[in-house]
PDB file of N, CA and C in Angstrom:
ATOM      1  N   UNK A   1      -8.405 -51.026 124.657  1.00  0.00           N
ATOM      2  CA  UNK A   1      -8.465 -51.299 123.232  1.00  0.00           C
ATOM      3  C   UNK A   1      -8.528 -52.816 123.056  1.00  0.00           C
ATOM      4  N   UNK A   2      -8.995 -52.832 121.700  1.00  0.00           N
ATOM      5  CA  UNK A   2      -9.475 -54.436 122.084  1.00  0.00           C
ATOM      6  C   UNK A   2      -8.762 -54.837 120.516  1.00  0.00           C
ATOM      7  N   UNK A   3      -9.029 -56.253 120.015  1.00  0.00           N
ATOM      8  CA  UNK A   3      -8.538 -56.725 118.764  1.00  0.00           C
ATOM      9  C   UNK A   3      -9.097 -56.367 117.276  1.00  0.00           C
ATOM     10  N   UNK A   4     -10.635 -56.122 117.646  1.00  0.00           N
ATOM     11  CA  UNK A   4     -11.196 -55.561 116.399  1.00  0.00           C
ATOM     12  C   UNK A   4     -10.699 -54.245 116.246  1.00  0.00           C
ATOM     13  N   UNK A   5      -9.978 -52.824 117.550  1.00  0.00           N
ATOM     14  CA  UNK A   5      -9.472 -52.126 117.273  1.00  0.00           C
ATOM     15  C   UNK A   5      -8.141 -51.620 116.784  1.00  0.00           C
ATOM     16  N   UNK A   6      -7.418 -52.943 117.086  1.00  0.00           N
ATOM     17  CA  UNK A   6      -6.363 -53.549 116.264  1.00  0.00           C
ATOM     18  C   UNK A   6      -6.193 -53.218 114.914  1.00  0.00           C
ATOM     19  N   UNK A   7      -7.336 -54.051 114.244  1.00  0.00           N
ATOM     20  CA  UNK A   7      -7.706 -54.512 113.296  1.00  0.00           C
ATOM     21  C   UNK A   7      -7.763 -52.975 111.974  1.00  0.00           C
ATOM     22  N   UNK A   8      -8.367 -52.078 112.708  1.00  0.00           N
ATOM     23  CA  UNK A   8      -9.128 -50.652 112.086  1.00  0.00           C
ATOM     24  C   UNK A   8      -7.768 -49.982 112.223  1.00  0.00           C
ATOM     25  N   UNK A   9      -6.667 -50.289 113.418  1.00  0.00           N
ATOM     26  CA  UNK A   9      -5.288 -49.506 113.267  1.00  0.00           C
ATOM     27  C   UNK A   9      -4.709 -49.957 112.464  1.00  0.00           C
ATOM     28  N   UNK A  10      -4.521 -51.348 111.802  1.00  0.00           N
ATOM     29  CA  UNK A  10      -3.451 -52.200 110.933  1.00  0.00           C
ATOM     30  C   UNK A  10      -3.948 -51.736 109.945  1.00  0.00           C
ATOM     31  N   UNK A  11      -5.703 -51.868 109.356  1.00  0.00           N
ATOM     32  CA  UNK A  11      -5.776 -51.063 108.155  1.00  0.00           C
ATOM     33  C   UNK A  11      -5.395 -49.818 107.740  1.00  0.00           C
ATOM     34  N   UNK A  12      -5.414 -49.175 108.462  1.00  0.00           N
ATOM     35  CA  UNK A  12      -5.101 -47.446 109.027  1.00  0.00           C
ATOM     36  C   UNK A  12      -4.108 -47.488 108.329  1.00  0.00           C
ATOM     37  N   UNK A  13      -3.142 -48.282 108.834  1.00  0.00           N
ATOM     38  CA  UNK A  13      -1.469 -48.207 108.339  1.00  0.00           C
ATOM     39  C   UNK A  13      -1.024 -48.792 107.173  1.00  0.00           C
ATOM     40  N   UNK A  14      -1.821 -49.798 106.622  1.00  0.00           N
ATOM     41  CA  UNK A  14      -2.210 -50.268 105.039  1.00  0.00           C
ATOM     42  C   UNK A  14      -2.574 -49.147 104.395  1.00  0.00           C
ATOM     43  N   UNK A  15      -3.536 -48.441 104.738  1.00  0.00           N
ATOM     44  CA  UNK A  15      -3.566 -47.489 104.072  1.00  0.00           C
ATOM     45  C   UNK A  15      -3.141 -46.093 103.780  1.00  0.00           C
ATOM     46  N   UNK A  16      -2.282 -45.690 104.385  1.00  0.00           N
ATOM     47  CA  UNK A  16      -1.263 -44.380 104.459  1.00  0.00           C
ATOM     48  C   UNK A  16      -0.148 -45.379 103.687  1.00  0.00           C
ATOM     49  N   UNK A  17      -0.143 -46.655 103.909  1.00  0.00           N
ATOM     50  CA  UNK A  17       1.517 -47.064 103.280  1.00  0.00           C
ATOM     51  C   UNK A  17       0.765 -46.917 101.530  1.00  0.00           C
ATOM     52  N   UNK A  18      -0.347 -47.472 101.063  1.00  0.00           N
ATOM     53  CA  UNK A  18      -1.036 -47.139  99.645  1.00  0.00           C
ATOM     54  C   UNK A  18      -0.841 -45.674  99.327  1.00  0.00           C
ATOM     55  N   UNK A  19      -1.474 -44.510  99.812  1.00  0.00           N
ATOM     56  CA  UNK A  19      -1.238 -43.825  99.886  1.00  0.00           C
ATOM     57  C   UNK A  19       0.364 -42.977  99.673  1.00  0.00           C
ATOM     58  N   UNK A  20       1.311 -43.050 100.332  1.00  0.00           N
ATOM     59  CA  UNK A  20       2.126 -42.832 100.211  1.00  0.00           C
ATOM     60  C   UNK A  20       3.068 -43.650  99.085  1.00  0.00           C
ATOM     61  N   UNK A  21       2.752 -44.705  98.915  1.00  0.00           N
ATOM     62  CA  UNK A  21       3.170 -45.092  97.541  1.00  0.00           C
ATOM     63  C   UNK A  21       2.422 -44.540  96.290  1.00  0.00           C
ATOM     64  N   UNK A  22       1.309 -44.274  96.591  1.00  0.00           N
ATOM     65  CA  UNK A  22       0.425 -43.397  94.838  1.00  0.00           C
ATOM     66  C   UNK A  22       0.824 -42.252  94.942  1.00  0.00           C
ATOM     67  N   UNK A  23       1.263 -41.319  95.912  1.00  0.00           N
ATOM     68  CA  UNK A  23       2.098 -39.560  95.718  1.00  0.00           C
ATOM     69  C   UNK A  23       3.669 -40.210  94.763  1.00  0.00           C
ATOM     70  N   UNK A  24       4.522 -41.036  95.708  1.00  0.00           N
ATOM     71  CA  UNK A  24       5.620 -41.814  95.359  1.00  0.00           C
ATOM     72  C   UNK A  24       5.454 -41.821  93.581  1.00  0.00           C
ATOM     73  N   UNK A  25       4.412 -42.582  93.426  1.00  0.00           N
ATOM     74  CA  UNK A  25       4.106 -43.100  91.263  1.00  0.00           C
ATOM     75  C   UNK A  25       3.997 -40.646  90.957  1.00  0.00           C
ATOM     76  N   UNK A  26       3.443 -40.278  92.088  1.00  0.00           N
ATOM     77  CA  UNK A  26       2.882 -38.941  91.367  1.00  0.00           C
ATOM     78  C   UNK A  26       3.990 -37.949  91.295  1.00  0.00           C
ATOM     79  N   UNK A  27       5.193 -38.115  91.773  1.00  0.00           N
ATOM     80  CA  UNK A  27       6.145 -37.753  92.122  1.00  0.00           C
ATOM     81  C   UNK A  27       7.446 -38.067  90.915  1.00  0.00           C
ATOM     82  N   UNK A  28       7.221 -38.906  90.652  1.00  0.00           N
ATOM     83  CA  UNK A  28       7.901 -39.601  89.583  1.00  0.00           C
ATOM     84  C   UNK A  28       7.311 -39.113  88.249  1.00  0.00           C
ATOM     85  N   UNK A  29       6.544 -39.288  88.597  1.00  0.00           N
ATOM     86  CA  UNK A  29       5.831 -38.650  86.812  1.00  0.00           C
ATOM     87  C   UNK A  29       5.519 -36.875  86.839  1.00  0.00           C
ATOM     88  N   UNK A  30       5.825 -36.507  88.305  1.00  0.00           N
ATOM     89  CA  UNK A  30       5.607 -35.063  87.799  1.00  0.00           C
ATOM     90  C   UNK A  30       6.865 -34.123  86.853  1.00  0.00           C
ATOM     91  N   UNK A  31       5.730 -33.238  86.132  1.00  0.00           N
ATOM     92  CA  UNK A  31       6.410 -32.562  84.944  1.00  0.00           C
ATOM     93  C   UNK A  31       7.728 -31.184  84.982  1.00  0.00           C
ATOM     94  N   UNK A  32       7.324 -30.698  86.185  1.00  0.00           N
ATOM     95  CA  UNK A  32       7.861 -29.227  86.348  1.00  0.00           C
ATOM     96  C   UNK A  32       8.785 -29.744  87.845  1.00  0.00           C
ATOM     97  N   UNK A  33       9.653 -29.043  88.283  1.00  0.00           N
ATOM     98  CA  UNK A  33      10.467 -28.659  89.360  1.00  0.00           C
ATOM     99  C   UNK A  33       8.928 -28.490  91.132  1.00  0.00           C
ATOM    100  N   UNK A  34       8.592 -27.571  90.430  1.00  0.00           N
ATOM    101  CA  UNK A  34       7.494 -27.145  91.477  1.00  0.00           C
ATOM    102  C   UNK A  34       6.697 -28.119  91.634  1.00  0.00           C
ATOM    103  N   UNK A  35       6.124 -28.930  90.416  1.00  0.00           N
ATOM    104  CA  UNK A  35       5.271 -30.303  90.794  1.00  0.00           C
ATOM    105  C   UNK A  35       5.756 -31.084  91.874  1.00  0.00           C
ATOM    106  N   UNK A  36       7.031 -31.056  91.875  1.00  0.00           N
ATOM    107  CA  UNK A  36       8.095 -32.299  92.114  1.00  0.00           C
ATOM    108  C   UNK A  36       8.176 -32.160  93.660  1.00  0.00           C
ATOM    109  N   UNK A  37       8.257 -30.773  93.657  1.00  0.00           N
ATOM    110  CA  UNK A  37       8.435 -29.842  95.044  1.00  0.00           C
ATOM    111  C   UNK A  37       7.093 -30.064  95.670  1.00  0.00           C
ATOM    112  N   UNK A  38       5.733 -30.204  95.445  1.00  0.00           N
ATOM    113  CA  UNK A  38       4.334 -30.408  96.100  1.00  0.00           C
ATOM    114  C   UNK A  38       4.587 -31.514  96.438  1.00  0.00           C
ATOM    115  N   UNK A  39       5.021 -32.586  95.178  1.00  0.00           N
ATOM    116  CA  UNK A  39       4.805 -33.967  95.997  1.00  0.00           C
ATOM    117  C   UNK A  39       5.823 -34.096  96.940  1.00  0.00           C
ATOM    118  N   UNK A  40       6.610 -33.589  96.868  1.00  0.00           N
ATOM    119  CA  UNK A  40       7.824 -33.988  98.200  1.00  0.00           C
ATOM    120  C   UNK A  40       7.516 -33.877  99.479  1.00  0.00           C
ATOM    121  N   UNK A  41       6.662 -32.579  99.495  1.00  0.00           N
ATOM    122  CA  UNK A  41       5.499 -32.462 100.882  1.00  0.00           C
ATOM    123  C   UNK A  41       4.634 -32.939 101.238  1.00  0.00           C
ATOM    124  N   UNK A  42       3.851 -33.287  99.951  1.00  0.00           N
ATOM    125  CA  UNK A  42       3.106 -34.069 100.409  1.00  0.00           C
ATOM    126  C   UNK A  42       3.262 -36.016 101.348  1.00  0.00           C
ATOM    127  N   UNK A  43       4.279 -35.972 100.493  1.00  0.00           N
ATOM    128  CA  UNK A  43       4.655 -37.330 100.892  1.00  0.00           C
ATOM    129  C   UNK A  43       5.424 -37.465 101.990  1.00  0.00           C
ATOM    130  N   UNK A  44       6.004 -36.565 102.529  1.00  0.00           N
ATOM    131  CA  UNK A  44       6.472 -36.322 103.753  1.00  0.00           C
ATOM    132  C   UNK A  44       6.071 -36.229 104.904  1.00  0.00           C
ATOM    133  N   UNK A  45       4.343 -35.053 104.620  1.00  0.00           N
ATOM    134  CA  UNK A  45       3.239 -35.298 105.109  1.00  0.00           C
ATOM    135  C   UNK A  45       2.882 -36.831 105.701  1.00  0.00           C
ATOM    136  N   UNK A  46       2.712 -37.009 104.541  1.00  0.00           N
ATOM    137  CA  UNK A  46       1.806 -38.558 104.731  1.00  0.00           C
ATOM    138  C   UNK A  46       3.070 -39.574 104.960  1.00  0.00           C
ATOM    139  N   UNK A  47       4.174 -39.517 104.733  1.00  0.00           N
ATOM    140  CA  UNK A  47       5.330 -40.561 105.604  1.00  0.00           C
ATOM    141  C   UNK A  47       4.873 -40.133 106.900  1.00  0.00           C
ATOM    142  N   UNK A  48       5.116 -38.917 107.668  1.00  0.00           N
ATOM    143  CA  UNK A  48       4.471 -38.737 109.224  1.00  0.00           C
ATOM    144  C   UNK A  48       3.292 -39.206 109.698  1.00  0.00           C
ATOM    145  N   UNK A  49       2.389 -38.882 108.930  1.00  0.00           N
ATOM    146  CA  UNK A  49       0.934 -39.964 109.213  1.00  0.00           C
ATOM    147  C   UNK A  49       1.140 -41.461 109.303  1.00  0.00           C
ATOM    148  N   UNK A  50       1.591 -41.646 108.478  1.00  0.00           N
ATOM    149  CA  UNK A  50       2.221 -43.686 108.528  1.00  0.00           C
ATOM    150  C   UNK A  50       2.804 -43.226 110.116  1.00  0.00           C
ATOM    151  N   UNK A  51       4.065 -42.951 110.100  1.00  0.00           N
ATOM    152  CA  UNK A  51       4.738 -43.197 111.153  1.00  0.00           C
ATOM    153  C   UNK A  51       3.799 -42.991 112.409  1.00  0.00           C
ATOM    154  N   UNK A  52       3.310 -42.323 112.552  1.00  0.00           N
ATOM    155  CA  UNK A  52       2.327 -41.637 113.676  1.00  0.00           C
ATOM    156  C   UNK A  52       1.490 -43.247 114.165  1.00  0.00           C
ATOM    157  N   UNK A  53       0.813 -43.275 113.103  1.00  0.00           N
ATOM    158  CA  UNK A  53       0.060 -44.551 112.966  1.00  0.00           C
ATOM    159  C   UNK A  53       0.263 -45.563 113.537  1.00  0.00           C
ATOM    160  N   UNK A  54       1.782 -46.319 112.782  1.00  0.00           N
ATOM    161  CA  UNK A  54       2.392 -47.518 113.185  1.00  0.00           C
ATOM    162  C   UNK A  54       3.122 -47.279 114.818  1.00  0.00           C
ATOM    163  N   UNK A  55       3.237 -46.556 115.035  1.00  0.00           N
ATOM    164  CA  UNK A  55       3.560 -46.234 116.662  1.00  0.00           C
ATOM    165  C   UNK A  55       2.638 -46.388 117.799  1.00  0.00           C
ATOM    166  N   UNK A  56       1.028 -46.074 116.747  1.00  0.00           N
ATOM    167  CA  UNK A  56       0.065 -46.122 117.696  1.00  0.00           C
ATOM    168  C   UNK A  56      -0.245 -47.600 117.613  1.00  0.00           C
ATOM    169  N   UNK A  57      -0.159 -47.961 116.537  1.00  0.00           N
ATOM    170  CA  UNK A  57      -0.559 -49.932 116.585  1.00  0.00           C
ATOM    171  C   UNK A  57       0.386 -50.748 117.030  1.00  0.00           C
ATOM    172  N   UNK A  58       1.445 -50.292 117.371  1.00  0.00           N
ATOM    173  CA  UNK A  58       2.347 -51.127 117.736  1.00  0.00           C
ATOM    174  C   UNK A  58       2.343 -50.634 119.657  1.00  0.00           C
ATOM    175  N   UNK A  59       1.891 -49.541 120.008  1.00  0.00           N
ATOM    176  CA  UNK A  59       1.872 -49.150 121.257  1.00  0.00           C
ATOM    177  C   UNK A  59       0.397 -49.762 121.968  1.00  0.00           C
ATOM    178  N   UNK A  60      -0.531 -49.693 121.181  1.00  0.00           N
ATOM    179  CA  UNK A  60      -1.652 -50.600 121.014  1.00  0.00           C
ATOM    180  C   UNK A  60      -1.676 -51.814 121.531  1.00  0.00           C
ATOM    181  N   UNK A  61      -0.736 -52.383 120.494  1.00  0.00           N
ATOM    182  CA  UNK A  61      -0.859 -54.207 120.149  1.00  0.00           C
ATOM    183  C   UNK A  61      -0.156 -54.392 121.489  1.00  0.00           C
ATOM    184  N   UNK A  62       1.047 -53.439 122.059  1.00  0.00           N
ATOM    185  CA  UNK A  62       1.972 -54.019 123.328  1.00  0.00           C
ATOM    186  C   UNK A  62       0.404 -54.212 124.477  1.00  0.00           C
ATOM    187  N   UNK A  63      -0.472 -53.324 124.543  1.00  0.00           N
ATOM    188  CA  UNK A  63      -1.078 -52.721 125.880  1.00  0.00           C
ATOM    189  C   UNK A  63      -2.139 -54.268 125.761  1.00  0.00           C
ATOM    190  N   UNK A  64      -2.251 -54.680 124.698  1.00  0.00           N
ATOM    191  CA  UNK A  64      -3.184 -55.744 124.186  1.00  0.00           C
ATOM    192  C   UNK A  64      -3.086 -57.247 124.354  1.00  0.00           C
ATOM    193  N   UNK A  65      -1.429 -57.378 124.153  1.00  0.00           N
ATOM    194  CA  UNK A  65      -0.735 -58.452 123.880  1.00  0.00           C
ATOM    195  C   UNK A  65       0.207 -58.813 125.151  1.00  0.00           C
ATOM    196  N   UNK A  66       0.622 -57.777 125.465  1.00  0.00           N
ATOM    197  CA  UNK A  66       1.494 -57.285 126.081  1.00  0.00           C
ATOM    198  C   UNK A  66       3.222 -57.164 125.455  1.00  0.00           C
ATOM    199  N   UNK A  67       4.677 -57.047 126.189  1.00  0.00           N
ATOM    200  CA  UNK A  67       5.416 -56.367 125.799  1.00  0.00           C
ATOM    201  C   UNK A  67       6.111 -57.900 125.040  1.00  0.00           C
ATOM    202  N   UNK A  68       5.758 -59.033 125.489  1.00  0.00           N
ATOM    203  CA  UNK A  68       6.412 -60.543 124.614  1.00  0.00           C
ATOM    204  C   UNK A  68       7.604 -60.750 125.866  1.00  0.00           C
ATOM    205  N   UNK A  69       8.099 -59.898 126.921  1.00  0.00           N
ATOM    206  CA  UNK A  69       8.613 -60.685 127.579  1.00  0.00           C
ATOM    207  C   UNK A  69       8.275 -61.562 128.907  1.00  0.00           C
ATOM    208  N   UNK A  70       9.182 -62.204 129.571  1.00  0.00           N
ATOM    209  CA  UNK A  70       8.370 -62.912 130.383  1.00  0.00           C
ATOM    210  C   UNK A  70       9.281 -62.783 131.330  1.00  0.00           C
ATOM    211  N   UNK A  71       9.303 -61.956 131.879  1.00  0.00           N
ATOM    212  CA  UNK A  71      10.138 -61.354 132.916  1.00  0.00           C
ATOM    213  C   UNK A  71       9.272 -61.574 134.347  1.00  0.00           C
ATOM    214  N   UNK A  72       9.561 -62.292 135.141  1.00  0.00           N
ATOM    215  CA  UNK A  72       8.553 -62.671 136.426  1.00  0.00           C
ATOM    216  C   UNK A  72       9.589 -62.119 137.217  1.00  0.00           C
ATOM    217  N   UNK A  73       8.688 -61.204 138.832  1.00  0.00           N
ATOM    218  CA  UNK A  73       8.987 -60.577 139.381  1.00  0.00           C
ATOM    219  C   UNK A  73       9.079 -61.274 141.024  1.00  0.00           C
TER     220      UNK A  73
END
């Protein structure tokens, strides 16, 4: 993996965090019990997608960057 693929994971994760904040606004304004109850899944859903995500860009960025220590053998 390289830095421009970086790049397409960090957006990735910009965008599930958007995402999961516009269910968040839909959640808040829903009307009924059961509305309230869809968005809760849904956003739970899509909290796991973020998380999924940021695990992979951060497991990524280590293989890329490497781990930041400097541990000589």
């Amino acid at each position: 993996m390289n830095e421009f693929n970086l790049s397409k994971l960090n957006a990735k994760v910009g965008d599930n965090c958007v995402f999961v904040s516009n269910l968040a606004v839909r959640y808040q304004s829903a009307a009924t019990p059961e509305e309230r109850m869809a968005m809760a899944i849904k956003m739970e859903n899509a909290a796991t997608m973020l998380r999924i995500a940021a695990e992979r860009l951060a497991t990524e960025t280590k293989n890329v960057y490497g781990d930041g220590s400097n541990e000589e053998s």
